[in-house]
Protein backbone atom coordinates (compact mmCIF):
# COMPACT_ATOMS: atom_id res chain seq x y z
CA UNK A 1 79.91 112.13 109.27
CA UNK A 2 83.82 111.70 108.85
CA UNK A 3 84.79 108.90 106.94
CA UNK A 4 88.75 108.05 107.76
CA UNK A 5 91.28 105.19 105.48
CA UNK A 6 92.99 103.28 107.09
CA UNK A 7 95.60 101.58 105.02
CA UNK A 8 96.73 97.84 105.83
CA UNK A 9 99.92 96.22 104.43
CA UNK A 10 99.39 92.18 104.78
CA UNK A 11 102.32 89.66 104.44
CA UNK A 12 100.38 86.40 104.75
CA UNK A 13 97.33 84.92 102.58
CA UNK A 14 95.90 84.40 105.88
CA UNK A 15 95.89 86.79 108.16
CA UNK A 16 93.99 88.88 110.79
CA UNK A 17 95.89 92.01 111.19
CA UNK A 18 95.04 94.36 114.61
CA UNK A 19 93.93 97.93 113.36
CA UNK A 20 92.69 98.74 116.93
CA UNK A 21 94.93 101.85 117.49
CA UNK A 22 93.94 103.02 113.78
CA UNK A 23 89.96 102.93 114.28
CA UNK A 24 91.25 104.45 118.28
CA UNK A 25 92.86 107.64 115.95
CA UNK A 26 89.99 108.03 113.47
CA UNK A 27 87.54 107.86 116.40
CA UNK A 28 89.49 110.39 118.54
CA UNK A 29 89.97 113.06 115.30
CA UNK A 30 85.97 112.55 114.38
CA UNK A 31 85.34 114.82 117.17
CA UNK A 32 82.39 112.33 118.03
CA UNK A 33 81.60 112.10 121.44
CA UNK A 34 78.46 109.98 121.74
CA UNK A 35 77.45 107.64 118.48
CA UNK A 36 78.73 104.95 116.05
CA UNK A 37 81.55 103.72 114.42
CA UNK A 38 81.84 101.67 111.28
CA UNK A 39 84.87 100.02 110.06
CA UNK A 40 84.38 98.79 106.74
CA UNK A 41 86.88 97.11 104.52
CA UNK A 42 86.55 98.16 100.66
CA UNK A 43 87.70 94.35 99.34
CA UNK A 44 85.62 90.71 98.55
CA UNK A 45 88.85 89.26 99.84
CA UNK A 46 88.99 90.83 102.99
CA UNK A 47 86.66 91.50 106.30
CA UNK A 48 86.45 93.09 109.45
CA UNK A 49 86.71 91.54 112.68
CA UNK A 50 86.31 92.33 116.70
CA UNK A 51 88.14 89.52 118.15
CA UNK A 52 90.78 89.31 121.63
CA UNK A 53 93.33 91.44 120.71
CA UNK A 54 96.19 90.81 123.98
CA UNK A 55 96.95 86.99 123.23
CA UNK A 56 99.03 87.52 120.28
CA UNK A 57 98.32 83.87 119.55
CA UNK A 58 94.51 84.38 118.97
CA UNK A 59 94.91 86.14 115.26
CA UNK A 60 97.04 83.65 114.54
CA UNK A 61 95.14 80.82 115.44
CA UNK A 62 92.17 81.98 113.75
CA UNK A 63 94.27 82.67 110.32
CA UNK A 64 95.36 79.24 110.68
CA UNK A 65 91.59 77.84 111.71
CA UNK A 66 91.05 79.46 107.94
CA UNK A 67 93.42 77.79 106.05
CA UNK A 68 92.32 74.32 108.17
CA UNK A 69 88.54 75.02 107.19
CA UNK A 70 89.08 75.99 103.84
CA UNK A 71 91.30 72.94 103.74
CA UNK A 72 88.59 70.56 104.60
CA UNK A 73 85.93 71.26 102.38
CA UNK A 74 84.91 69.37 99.46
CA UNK A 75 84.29 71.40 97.20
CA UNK A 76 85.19 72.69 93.78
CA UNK A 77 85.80 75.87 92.73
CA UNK A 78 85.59 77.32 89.41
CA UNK A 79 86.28 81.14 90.19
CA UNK A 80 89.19 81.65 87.56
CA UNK A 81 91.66 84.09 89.59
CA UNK A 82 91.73 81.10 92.30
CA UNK A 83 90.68 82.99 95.21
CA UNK A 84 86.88 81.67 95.76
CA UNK A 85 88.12 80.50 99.43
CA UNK A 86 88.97 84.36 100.18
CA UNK A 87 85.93 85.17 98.63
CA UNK A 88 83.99 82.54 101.23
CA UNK A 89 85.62 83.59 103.76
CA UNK A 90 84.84 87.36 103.74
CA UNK A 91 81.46 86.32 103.27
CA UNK A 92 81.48 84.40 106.67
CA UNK A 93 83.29 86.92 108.55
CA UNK A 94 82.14 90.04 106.86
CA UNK A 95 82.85 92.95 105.25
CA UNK A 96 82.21 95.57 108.13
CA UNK A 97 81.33 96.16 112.07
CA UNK A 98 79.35 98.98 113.76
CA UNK A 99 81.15 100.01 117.07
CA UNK A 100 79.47 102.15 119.80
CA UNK A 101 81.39 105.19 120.71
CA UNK A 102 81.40 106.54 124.35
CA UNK A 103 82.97 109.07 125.63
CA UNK A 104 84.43 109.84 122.22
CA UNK A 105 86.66 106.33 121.84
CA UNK A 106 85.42 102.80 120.72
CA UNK A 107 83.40 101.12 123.28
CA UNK A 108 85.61 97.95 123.08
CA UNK A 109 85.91 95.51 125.40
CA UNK A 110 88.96 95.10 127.71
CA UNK A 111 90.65 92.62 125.58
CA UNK A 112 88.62 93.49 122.61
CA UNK A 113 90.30 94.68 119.30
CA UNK A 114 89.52 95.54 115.60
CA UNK A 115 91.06 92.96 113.07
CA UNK A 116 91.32 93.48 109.36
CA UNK A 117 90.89 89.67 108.18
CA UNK A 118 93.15 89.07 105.17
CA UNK A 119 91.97 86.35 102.85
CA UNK A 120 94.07 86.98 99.69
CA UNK A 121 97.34 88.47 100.54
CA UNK A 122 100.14 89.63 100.86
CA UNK A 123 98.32 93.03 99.90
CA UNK A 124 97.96 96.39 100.34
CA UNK A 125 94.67 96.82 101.48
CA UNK A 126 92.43 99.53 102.54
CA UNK A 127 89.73 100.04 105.50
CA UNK A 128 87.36 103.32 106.03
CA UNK A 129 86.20 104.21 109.11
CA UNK A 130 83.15 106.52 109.33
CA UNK A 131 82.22 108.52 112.43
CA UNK A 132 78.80 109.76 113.37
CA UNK A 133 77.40 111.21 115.90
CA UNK A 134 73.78 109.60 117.57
């Protein structure tokens, strides 16, 4: 198996940043033909996501669909750093997806891309992806 990091700079507390062309690389430099892909991210505050990746409006929209939903609830939380929401949030989305790989790339839809999901940023964040073969 090759395991690859990917490193992700985020500017917004929300945000679903494309690392499509990243997991595309670490794919193509496995040497895997035929197999899987998993894209995991290594933080509580932050998941993985395949979501429309052409409509630059989409990851937007969902980071903002976040901040509404976490905005809604009524609830209290009494996680001292303040971050419980990102914390919920990875937790909903989570922390990893399994891709197919054919023909030695990502078997991703046509609009299809890979998001990290930033819950707790800005940060620097960091995302393996591990190649195996079937």
């Amino acid at each position: 198996m090759k395991v690859t990091d990917v490193s992700v700079e985020t500017t917004e507390r929300y945000q679903f940043v494309s690392i499509t062309e990243e997991v595309r690389r670490a794919v193509r430099e496995s040497g895997v033909e035929e197999g899987f892909c998993l894209v995991s991210s290594t933080h509580t505050t932050g998941a993985i996501t395949v979501n429309e990746d052409y409509d630059r409006d989409v990851p937007r929209d969902l980071a903002a669909a976040c901040g509404a939903l976490v905005g809604s609830l009524d609830v209290r939380f009494h996680h001292a750093e303040g971050n419980s929401d990102s914390h919920l949030l990875t937790s909903f989305f989570g922390q990893s997806q399994q891709l197919l790989i054919r023909g030695g790339e990502p078997d991703l839809g046509r609009w299809q891309g890979v998001f990290f999901a930033e819950f707790d940023g800005p940060r620097r964040r960091t995302v393996r992806v591990a190649c195996a073969s079937a």
